[in-house]
PDB file of N, CA and C in Angstrom:
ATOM      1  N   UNK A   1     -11.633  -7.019   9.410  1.00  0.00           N
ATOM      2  CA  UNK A   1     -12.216  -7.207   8.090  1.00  0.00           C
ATOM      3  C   UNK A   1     -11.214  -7.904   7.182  1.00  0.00           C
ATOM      4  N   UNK A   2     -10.904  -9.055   7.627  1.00  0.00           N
ATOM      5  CA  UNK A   2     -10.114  -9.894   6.221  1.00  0.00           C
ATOM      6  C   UNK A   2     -10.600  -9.798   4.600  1.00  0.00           C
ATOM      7  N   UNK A   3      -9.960  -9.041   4.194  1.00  0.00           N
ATOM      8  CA  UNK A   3     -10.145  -9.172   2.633  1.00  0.00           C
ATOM      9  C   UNK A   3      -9.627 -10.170   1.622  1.00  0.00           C
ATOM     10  N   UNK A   4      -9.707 -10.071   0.813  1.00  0.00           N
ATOM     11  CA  UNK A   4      -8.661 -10.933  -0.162  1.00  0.00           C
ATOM     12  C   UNK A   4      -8.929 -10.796  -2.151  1.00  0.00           C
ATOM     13  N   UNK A   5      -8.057 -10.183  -2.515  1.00  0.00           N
ATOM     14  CA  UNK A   5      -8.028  -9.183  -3.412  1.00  0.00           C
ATOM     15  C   UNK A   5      -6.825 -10.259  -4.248  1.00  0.00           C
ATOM     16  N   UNK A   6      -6.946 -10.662  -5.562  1.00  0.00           N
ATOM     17  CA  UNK A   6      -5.633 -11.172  -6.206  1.00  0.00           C
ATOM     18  C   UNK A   6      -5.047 -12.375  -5.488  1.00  0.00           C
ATOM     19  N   UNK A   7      -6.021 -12.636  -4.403  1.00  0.00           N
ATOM     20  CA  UNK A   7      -5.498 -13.712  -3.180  1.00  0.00           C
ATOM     21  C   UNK A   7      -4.435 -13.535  -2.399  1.00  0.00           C
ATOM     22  N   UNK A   8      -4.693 -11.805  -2.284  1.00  0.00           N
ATOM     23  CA  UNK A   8      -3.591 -11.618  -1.366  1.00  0.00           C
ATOM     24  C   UNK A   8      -4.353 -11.202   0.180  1.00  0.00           C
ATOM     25  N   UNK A   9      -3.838 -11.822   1.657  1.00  0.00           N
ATOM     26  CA  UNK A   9      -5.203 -11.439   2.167  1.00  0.00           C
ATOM     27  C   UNK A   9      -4.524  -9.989   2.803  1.00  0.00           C
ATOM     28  N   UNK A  10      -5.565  -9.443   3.286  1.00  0.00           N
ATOM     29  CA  UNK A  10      -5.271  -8.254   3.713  1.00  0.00           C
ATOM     30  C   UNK A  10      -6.518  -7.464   4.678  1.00  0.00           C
ATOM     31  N   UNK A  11      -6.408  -6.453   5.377  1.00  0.00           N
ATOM     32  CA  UNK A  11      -7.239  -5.722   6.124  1.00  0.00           C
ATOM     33  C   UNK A  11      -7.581  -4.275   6.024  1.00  0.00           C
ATOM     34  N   UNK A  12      -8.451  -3.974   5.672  1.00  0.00           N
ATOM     35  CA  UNK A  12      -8.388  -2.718   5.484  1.00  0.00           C
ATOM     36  C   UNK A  12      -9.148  -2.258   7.513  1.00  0.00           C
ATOM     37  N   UNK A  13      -7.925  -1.201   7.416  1.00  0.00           N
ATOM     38  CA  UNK A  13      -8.222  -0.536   8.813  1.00  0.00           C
ATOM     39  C   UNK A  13      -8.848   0.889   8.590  1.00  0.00           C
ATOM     40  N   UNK A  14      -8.704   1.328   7.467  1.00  0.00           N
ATOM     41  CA  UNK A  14      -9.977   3.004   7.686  1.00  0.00           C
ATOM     42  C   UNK A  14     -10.004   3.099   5.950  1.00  0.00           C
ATOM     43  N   UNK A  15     -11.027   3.643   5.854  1.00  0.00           N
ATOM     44  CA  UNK A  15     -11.632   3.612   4.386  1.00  0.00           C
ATOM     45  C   UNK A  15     -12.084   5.289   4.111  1.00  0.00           C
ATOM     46  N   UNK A  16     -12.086   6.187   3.576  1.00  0.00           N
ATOM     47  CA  UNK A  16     -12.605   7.201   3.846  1.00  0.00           C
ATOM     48  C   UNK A  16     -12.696   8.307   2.316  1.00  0.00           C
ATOM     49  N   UNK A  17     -13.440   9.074   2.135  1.00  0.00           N
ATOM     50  CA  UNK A  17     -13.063   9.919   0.826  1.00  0.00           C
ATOM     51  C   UNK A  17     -11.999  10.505   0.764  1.00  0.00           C
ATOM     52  N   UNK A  18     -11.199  10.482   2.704  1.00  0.00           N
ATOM     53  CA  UNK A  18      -9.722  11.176   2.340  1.00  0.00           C
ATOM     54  C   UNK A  18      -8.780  10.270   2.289  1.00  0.00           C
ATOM     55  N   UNK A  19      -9.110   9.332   2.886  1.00  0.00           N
ATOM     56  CA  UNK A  19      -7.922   8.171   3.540  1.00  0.00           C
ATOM     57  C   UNK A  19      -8.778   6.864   3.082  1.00  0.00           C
ATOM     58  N   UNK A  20      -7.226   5.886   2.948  1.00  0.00           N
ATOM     59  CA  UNK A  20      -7.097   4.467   2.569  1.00  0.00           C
ATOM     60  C   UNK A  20      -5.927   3.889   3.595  1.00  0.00           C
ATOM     61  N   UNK A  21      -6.615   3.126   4.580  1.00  0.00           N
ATOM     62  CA  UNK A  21      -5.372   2.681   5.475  1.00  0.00           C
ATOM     63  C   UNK A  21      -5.458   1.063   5.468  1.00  0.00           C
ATOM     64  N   UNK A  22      -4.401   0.439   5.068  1.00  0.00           N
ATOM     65  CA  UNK A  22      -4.810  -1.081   5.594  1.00  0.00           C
ATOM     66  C   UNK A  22      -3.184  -1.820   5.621  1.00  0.00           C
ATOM     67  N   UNK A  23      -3.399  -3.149   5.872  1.00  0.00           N
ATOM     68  CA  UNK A  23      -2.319  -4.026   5.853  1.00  0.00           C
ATOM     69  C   UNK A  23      -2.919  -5.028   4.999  1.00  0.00           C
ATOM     70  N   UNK A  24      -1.448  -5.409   4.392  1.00  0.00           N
ATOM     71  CA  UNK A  24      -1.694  -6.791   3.761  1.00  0.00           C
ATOM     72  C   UNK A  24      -0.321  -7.892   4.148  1.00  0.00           C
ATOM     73  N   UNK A  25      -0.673  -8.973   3.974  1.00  0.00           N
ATOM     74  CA  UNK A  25      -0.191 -10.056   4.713  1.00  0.00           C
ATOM     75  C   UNK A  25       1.161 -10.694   3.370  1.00  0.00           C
ATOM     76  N   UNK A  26       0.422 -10.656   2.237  1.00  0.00           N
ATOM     77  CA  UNK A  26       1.734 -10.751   1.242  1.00  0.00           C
ATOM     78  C   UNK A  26       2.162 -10.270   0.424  1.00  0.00           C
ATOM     79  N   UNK A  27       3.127  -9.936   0.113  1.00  0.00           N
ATOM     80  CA  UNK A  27       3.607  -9.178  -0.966  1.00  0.00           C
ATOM     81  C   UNK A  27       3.084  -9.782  -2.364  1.00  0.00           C
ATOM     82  N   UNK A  28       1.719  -9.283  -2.881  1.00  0.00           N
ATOM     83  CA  UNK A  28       1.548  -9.420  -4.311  1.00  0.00           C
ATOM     84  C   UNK A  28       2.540  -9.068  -5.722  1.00  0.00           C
ATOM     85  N   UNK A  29       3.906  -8.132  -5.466  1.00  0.00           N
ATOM     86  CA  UNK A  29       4.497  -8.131  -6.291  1.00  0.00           C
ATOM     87  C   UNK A  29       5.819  -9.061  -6.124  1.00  0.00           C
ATOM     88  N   UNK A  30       5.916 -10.017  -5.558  1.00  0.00           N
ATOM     89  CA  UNK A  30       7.081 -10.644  -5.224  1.00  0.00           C
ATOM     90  C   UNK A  30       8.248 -10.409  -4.918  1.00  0.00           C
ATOM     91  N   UNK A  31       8.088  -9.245  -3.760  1.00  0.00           N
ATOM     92  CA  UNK A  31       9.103  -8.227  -3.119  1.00  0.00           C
ATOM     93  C   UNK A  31       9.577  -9.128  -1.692  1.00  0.00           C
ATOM     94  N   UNK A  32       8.771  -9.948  -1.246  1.00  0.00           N
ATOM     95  CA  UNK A  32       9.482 -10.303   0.260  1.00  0.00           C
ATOM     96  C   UNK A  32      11.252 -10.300   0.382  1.00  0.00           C
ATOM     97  N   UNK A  33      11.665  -9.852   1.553  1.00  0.00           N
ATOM     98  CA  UNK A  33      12.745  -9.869   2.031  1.00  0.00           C
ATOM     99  C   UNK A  33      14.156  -9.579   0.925  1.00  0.00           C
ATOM    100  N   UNK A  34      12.976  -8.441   0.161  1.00  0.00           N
ATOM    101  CA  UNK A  34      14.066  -7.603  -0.916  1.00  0.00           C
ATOM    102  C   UNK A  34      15.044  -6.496  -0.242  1.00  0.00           C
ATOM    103  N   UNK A  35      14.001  -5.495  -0.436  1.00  0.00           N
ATOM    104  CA  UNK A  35      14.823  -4.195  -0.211  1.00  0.00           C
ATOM    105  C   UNK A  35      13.723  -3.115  -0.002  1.00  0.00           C
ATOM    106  N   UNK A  36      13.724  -2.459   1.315  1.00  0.00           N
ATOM    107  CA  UNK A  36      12.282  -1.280   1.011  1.00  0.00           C
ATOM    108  C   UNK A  36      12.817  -0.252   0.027  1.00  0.00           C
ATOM    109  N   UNK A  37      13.588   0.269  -0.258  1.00  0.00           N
ATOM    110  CA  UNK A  37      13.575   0.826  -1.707  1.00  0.00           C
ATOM    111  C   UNK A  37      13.058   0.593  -2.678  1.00  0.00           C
ATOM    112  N   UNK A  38      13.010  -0.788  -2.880  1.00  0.00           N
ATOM    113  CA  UNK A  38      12.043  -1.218  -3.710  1.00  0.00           C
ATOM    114  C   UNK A  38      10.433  -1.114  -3.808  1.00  0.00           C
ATOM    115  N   UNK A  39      10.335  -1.913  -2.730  1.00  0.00           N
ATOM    116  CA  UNK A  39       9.182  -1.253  -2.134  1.00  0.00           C
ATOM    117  C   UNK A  39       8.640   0.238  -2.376  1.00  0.00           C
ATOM    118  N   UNK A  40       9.069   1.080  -1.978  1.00  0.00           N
ATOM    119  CA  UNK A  40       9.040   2.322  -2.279  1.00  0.00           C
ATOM    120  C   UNK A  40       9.005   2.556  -3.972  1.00  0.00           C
ATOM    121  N   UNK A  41       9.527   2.371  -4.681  1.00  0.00           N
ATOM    122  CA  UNK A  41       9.756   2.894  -5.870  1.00  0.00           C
ATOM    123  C   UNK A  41       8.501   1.844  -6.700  1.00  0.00           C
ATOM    124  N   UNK A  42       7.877   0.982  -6.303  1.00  0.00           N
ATOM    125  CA  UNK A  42       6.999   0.032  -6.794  1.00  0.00           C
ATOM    126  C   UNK A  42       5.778   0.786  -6.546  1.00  0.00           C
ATOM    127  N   UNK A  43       5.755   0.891  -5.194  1.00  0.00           N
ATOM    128  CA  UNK A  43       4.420   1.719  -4.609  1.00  0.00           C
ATOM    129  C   UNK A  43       4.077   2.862  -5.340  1.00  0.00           C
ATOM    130  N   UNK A  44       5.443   3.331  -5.484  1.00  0.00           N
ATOM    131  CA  UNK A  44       5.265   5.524  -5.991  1.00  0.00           C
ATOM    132  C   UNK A  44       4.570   5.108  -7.346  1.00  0.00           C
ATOM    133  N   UNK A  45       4.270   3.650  -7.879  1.00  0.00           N
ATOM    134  CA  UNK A  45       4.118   3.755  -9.194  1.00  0.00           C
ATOM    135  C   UNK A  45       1.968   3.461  -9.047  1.00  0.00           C
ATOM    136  N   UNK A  46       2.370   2.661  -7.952  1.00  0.00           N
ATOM    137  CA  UNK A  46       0.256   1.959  -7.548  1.00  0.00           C
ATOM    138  C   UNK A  46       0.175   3.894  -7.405  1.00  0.00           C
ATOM    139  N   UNK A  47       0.421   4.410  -6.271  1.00  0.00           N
ATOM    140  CA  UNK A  47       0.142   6.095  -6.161  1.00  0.00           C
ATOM    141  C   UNK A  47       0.151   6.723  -7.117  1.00  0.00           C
ATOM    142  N   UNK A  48       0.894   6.819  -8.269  1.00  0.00           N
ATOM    143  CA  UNK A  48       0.663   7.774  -9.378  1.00  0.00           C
ATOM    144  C   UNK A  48      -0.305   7.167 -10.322  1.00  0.00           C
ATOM    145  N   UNK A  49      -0.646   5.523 -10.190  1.00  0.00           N
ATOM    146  CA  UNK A  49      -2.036   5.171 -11.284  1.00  0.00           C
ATOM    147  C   UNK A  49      -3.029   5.466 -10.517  1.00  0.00           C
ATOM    148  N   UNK A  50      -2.898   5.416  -9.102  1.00  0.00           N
ATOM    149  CA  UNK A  50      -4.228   5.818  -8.216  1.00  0.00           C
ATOM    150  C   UNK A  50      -4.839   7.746  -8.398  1.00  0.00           C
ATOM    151  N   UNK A  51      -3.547   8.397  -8.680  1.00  0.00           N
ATOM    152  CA  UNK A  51      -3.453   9.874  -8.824  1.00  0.00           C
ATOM    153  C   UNK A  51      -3.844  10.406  -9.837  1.00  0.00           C
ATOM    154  N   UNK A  52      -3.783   9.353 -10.921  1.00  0.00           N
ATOM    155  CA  UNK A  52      -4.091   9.602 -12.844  1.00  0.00           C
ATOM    156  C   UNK A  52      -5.929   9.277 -12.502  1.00  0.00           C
ATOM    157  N   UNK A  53      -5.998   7.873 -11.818  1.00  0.00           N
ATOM    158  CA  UNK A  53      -7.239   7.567 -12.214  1.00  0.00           C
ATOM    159  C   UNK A  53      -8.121   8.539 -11.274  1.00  0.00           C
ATOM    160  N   UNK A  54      -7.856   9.247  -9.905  1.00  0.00           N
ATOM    161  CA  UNK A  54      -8.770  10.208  -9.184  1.00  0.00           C
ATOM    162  C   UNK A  54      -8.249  11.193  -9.437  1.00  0.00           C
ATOM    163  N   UNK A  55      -7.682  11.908  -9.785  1.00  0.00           N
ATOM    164  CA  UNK A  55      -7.222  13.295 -10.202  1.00  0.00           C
ATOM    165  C   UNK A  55      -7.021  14.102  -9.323  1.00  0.00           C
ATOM    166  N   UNK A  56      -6.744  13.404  -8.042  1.00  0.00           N
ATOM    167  CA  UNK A  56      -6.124  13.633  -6.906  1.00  0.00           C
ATOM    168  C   UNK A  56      -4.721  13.858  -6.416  1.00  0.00           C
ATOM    169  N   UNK A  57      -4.337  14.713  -5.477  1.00  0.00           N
ATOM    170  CA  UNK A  57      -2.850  14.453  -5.630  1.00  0.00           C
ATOM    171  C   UNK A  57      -2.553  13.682  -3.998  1.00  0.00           C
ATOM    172  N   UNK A  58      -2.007  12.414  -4.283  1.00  0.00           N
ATOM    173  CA  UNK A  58      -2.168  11.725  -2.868  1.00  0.00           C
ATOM    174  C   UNK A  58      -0.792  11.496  -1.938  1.00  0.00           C
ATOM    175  N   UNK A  59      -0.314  11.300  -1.076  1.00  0.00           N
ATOM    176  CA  UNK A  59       0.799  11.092  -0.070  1.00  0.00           C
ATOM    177  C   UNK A  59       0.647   9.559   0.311  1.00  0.00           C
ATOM    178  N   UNK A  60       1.559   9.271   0.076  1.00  0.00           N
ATOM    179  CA  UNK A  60       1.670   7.498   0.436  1.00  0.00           C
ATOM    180  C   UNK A  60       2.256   7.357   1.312  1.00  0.00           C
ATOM    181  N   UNK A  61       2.262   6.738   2.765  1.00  0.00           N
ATOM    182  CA  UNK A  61       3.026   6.489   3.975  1.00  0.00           C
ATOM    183  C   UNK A  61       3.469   5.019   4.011  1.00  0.00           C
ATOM    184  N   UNK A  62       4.757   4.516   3.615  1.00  0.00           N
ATOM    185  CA  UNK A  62       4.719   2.730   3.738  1.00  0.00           C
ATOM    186  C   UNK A  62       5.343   2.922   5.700  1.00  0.00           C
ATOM    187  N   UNK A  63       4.450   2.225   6.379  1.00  0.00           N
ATOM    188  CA  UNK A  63       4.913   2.109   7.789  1.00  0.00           C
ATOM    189  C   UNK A  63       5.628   0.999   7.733  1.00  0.00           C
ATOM    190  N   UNK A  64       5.249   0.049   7.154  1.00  0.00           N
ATOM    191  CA  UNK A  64       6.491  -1.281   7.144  1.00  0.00           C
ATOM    192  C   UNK A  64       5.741  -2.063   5.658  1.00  0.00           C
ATOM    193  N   UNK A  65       6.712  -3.251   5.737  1.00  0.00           N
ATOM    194  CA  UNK A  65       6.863  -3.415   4.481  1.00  0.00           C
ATOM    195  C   UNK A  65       7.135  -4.900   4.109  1.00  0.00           C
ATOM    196  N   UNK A  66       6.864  -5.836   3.937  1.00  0.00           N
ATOM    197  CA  UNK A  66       7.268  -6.837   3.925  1.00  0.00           C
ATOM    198  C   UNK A  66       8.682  -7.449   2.737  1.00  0.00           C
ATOM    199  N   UNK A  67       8.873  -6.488   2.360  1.00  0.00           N
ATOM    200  CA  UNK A  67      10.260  -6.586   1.799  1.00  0.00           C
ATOM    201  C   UNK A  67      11.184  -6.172   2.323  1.00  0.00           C
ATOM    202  N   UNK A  68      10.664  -5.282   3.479  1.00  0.00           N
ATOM    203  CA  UNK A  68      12.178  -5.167   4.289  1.00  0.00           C
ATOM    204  C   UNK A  68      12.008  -6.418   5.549  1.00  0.00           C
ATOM    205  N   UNK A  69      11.119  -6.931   5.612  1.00  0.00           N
ATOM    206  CA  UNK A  69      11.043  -8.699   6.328  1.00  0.00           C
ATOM    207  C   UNK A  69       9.631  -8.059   7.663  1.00  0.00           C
ATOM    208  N   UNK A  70       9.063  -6.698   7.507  1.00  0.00           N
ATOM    209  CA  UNK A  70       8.470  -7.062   8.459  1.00  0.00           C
ATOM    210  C   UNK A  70       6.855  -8.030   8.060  1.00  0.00           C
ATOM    211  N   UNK A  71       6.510  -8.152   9.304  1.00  0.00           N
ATOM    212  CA  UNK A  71       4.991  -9.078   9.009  1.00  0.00           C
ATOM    213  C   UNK A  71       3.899  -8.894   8.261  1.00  0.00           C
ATOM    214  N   UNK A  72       4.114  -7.720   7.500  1.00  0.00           N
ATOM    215  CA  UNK A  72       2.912  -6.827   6.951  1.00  0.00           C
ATOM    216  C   UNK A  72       3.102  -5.653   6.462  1.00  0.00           C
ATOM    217  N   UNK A  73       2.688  -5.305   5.272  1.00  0.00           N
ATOM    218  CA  UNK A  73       3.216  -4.193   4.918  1.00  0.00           C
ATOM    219  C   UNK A  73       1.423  -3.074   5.277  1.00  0.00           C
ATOM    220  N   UNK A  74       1.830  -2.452   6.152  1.00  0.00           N
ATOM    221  CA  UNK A  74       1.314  -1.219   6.604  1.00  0.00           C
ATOM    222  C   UNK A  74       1.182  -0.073   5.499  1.00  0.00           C
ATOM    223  N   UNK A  75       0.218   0.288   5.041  1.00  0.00           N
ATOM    224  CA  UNK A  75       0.093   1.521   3.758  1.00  0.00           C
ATOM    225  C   UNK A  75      -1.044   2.356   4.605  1.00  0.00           C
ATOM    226  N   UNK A  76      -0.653   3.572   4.025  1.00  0.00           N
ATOM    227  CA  UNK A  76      -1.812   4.878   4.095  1.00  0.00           C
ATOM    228  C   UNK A  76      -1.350   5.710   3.198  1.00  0.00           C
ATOM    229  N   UNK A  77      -2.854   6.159   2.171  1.00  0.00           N
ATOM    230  CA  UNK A  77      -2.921   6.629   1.352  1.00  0.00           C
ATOM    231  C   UNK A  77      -3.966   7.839   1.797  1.00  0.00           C
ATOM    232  N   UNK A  78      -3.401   9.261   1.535  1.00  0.00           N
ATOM    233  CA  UNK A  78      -4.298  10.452   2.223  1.00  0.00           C
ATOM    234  C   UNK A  78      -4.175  11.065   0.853  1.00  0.00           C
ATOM    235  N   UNK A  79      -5.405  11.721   0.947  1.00  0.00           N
ATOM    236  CA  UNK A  79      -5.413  12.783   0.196  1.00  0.00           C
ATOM    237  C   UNK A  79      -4.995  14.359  -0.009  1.00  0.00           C
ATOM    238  N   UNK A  80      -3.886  14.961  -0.607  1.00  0.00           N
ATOM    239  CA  UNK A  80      -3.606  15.935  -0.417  1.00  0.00           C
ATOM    240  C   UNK A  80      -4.005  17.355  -0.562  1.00  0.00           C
ATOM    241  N   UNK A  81      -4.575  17.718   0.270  1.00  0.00           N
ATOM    242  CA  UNK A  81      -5.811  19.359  -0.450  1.00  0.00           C
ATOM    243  C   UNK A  81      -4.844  20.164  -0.775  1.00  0.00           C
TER     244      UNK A  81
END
């Protein structure tokens, strides 16, 4: 399922009321071949507007990252009961 969101393209691989899993192909915040710390500390911020706006409390998994140079940054977003 190629998406493309902000013209960034991307795939979403599972969609669910608990889970959000997908890859995307570029770094929309202009992170490539930074630092995954960064990464990380950018993300914790999409997760806590995603957490304000569902009133959910969610767990973010970055599997890779395209600021630490891999091909795709891998996300899953679960919901925490």
């Amino acid at each position: 399922m190629g998406q493309k969101k902000r013209g960034t393209p991307a795939d979403i691989l599972e969609i669910s009321d608990k889970r959000f899993h997908s890859n995307s192909y570029r770094c929309s915040m202009g992170l490539a071949n930074t630092d995954r710390k960064l990464c990380e500390a950018v993300m914790a911020m999409d997760r806590a507007i995603l957490e304000t706006a569902s009133g959910k409390k969610l767990k973010l998994d970055i599997i890779k990252t395209i600021a630490a140079g891999d091909p795709c940054c891998d996300t899953i977003f679960t919901v925490v009961e």
